[in-house]
N, C-alpha and C. Protein backbone atom coordinates (compact mmCIF):
# COMPACT_ATOMS: atom_id res chain seq x y z
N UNK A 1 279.78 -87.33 50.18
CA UNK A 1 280.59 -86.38 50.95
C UNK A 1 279.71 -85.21 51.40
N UNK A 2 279.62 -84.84 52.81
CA UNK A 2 278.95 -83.75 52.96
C UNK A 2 279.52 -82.64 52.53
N UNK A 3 278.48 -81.60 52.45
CA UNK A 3 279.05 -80.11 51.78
C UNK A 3 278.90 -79.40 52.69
N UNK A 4 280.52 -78.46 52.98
CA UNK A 4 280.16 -77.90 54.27
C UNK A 4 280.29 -76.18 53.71
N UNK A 5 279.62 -75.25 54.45
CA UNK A 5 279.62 -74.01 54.00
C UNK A 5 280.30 -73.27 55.34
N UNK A 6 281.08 -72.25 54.86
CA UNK A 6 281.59 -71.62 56.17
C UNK A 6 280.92 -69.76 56.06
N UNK A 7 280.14 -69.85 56.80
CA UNK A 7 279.84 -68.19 56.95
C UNK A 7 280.44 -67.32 57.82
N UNK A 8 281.20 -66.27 57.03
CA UNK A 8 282.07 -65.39 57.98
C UNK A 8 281.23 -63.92 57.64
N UNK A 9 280.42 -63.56 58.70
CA UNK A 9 279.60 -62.86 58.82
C UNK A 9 279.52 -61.89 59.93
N UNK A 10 279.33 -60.48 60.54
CA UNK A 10 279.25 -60.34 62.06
C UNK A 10 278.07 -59.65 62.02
N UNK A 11 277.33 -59.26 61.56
CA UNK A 11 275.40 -59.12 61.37
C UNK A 11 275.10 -60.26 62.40
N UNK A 12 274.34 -60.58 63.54
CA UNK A 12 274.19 -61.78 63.93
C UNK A 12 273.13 -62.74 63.00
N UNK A 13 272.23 -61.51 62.60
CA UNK A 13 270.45 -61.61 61.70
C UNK A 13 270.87 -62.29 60.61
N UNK A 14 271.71 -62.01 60.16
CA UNK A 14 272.08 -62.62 58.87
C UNK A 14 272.93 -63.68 58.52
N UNK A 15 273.46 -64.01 59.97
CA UNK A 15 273.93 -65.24 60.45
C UNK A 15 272.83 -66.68 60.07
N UNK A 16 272.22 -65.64 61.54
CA UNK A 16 271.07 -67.08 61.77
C UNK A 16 270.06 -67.26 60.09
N UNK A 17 269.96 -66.42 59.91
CA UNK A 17 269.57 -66.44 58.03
C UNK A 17 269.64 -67.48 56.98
N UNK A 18 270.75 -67.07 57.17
CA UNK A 18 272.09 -68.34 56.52
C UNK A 18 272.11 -69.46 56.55
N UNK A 19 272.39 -69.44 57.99
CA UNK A 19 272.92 -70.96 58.41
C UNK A 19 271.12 -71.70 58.24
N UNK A 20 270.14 -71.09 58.87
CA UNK A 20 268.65 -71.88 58.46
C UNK A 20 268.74 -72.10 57.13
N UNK A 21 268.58 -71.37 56.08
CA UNK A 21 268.01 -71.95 54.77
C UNK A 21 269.53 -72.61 54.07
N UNK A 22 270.45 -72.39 54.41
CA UNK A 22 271.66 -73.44 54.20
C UNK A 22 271.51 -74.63 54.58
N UNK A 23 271.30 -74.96 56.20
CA UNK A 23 271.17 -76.29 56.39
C UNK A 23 269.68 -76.81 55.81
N UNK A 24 268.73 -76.21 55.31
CA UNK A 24 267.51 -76.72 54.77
C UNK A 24 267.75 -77.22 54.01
N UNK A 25 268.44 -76.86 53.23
CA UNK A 25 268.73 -77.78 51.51
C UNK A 25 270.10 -78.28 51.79
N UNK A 26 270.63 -78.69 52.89
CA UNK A 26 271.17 -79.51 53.34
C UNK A 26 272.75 -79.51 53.41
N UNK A 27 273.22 -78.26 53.70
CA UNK A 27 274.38 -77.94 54.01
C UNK A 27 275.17 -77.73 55.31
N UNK A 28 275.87 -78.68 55.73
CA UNK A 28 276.74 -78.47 57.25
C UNK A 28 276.86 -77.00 57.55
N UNK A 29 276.52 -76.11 58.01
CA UNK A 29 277.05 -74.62 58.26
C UNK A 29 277.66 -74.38 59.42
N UNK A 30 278.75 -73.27 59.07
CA UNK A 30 279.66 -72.95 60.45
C UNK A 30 279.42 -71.31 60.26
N UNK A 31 279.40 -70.77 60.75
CA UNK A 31 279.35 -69.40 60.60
C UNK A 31 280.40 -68.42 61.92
N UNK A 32 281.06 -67.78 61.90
CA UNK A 32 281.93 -67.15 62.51
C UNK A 32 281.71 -65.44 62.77
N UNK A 33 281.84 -64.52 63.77
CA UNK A 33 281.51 -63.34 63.34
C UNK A 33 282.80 -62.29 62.94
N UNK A 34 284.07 -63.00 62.92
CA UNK A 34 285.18 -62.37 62.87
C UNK A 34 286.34 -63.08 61.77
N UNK A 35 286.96 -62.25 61.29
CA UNK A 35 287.96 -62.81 60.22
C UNK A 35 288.80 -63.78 60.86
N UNK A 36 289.42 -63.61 62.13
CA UNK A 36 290.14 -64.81 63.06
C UNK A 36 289.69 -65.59 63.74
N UNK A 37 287.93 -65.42 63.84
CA UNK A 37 287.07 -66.91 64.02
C UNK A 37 287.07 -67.56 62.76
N UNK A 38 286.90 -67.07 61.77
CA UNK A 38 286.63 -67.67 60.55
C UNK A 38 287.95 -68.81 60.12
N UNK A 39 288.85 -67.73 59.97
CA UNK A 39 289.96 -68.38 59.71
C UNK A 39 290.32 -70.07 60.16
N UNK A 40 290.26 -69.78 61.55
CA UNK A 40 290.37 -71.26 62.78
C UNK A 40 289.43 -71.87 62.59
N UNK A 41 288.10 -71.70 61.82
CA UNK A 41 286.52 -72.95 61.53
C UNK A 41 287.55 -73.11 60.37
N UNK A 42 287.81 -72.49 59.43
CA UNK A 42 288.39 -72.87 58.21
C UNK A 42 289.54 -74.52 58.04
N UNK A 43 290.44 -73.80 59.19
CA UNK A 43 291.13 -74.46 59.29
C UNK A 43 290.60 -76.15 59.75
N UNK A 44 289.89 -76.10 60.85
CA UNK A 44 289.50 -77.34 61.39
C UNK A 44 288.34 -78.19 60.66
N UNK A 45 287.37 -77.20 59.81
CA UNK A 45 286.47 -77.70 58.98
C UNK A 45 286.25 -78.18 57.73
N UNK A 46 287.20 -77.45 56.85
CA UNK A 46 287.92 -77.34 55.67
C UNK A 46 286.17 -77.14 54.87
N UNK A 47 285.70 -75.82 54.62
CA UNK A 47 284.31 -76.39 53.77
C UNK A 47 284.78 -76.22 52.53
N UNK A 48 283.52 -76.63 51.46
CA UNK A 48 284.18 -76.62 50.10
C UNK A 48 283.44 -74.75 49.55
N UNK A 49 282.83 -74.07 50.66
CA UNK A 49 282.47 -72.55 50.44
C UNK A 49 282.40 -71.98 51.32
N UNK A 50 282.99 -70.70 51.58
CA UNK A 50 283.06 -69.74 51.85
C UNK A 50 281.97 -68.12 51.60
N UNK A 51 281.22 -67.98 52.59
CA UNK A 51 280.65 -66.87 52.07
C UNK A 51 280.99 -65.45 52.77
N UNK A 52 281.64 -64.88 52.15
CA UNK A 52 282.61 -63.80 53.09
C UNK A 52 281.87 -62.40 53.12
N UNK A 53 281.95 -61.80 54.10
CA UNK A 53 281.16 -60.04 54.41
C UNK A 53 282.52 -59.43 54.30
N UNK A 54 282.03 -58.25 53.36
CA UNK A 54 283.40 -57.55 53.52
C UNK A 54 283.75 -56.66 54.72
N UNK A 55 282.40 -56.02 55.48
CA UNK A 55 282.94 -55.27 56.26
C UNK A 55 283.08 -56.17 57.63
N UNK A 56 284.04 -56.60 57.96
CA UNK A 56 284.17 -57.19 59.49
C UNK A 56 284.81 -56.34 60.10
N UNK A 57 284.68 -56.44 61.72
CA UNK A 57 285.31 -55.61 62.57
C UNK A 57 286.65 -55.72 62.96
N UNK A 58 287.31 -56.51 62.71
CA UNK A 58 288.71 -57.28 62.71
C UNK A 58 289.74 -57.56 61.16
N UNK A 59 288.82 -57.07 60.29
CA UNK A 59 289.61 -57.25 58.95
C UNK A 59 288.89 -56.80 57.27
N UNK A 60 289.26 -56.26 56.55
CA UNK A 60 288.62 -56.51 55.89
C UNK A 60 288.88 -57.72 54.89
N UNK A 61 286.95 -57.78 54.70
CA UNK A 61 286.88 -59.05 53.71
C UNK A 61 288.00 -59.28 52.64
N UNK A 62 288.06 -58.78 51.64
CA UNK A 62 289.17 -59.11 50.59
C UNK A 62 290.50 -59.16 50.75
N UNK A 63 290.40 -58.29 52.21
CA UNK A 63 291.97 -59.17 52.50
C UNK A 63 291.91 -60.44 52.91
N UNK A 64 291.00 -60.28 54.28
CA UNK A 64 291.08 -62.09 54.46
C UNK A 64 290.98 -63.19 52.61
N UNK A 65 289.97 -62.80 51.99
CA UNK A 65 289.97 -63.83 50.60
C UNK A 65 291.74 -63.74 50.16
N UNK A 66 292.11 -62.76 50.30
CA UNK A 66 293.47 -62.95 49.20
C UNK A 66 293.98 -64.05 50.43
N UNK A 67 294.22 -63.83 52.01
CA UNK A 67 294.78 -64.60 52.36
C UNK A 67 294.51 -66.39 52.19
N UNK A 68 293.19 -65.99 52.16
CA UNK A 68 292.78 -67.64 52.27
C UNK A 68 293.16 -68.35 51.00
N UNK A 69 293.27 -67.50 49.81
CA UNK A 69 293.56 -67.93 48.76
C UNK A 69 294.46 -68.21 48.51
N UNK A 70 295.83 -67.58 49.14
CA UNK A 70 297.04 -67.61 48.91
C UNK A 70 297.67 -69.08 49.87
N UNK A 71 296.38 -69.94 50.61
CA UNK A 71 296.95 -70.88 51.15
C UNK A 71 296.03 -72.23 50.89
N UNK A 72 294.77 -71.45 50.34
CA UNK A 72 294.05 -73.08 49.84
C UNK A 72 293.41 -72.77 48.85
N UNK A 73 293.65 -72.25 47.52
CA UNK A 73 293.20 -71.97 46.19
C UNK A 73 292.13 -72.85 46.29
N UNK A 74 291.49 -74.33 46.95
CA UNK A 74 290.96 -75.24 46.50
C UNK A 74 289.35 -74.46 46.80
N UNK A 75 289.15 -73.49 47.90
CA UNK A 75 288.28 -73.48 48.46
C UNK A 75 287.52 -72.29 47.79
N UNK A 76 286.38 -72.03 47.72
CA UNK A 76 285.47 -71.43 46.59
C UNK A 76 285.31 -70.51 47.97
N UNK A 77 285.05 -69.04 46.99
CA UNK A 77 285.00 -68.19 48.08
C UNK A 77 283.45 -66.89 47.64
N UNK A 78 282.18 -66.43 48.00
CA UNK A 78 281.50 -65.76 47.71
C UNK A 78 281.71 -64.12 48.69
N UNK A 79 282.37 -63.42 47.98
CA UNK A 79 282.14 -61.93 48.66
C UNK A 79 280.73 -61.74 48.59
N UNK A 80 280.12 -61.70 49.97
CA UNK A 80 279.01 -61.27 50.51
C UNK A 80 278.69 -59.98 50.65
N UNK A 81 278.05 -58.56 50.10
CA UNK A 81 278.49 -57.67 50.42
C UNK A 81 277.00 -56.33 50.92
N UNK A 82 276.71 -55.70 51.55
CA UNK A 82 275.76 -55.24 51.43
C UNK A 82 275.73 -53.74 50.34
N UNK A 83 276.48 -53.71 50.03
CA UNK A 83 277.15 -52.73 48.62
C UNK A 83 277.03 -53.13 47.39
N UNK A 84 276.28 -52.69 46.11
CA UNK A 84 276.49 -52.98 44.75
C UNK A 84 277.27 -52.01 44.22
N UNK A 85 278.52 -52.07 43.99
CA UNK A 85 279.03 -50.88 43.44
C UNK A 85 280.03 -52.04 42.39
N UNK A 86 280.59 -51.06 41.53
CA UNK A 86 281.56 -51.78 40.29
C UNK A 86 282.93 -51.74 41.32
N UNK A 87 283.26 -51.12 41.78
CA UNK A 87 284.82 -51.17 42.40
C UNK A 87 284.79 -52.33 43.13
N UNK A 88 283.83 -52.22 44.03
CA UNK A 88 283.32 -53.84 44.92
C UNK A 88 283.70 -55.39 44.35
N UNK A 89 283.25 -55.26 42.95
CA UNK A 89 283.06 -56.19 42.52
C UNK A 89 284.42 -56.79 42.31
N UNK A 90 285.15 -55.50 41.77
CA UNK A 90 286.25 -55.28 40.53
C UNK A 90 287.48 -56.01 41.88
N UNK A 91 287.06 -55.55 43.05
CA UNK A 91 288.05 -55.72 44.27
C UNK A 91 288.09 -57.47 44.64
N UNK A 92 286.64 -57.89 44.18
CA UNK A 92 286.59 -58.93 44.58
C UNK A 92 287.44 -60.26 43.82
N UNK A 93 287.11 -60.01 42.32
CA UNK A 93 287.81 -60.53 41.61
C UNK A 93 289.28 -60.46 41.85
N UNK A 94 289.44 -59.32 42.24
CA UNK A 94 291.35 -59.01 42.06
C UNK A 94 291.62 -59.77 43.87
N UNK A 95 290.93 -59.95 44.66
CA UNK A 95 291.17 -60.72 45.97
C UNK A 95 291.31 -61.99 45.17
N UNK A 96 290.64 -62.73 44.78
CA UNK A 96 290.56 -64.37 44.93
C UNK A 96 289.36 -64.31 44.41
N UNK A 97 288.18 -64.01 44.83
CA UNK A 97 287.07 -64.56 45.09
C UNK A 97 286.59 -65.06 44.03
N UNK A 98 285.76 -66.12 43.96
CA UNK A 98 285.28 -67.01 43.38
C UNK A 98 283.68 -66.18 42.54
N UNK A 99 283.28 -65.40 43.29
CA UNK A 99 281.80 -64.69 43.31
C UNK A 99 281.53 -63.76 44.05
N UNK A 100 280.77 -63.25 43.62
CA UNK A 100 280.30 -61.61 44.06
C UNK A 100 278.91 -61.69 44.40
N UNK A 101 278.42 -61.34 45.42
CA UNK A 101 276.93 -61.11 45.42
C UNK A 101 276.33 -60.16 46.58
N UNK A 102 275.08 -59.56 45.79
CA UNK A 102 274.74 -58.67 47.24
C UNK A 102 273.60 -58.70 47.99
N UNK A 103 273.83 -58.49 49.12
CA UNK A 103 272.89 -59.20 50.35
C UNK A 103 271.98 -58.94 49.97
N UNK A 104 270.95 -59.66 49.64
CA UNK A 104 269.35 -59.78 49.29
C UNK A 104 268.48 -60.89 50.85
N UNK A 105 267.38 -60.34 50.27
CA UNK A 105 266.07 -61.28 50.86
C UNK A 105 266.30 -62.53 50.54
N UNK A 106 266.27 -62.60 49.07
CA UNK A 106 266.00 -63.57 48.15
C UNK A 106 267.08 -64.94 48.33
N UNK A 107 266.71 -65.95 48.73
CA UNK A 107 268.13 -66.37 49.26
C UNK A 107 268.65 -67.32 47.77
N UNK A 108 267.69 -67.73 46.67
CA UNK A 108 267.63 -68.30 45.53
C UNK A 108 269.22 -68.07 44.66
N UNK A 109 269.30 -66.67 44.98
CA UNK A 109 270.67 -65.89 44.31
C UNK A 109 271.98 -66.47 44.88
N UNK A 110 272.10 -66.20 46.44
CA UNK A 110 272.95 -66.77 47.00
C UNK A 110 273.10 -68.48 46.74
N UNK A 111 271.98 -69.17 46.93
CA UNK A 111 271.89 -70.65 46.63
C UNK A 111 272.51 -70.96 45.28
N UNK A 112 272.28 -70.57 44.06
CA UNK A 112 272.17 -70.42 42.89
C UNK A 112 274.03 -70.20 42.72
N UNK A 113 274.45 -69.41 43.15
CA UNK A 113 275.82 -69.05 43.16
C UNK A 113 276.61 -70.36 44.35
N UNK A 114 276.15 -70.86 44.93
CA UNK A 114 276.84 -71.88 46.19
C UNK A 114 276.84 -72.88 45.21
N UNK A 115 275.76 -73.26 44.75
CA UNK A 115 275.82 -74.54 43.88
C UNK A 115 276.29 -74.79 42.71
N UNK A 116 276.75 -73.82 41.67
CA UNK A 116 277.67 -73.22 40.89
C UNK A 116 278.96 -73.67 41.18
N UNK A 117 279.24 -73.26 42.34
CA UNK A 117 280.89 -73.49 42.75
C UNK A 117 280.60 -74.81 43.05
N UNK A 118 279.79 -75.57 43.53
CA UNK A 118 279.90 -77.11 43.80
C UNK A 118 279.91 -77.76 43.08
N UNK A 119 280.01 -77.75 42.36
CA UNK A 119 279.24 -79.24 41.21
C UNK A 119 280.78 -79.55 40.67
């Protein structure tokens, strides 16, 4: 079964980021720059992860997670965030989210946490 990842992101840089060293180690990627693009890849793509930015220009992140959660619990969700703070985190958990992590270089962290939720 392929593994598909959905990036809801609006950074474009950190888009194209993504989706390269995602599909390297061999992940379908969709990436969206808005909570109501995201939503509609969601819908038509169904991936088995989600890597969500909290600040979008159309929504914020943890609301979209509570929503997505509140209609497909199945789907693993990573708050993406460029913020380390404890409330962040604390918000993320109380959304849905599956994982917390913050935007690094290092993409090992992010990988490390995707494959976690897969297995």
């Amino acid at each position: 079964m392929e593994k598909k990842v959905l990036v809801i992101e609006d950074e474009l840089d950190i888009q194209k980021i993504l989706k390269a060293n995602l599909e390297a180690v061999g992940y379908k990627t969709f990436v969206a720059s808005t909570a109501k693009e995201g939503l509609e890849i969601l819908k038509q793509e169904n991936p088995c992860v989600i890597i969500l930015d909290v600040m979008l220009p159309d929504e914020n992140g943890f609301d979209v997670c509570r929503k997505i959660k509140n209609d497909n619990d199945e789907v693993k969700i990573i708050i993406y965030t460029g913020k380390l703070e404890a409330v962040d985190a604390r918000r993320a958990r109380e959304s849905g989210a599956d994982d917390f992590t913050v935007k690094t270089v290092d993409f090992k962290y992010l990988l490390e946490s995707i494959e976690k939720l897969t297995l």
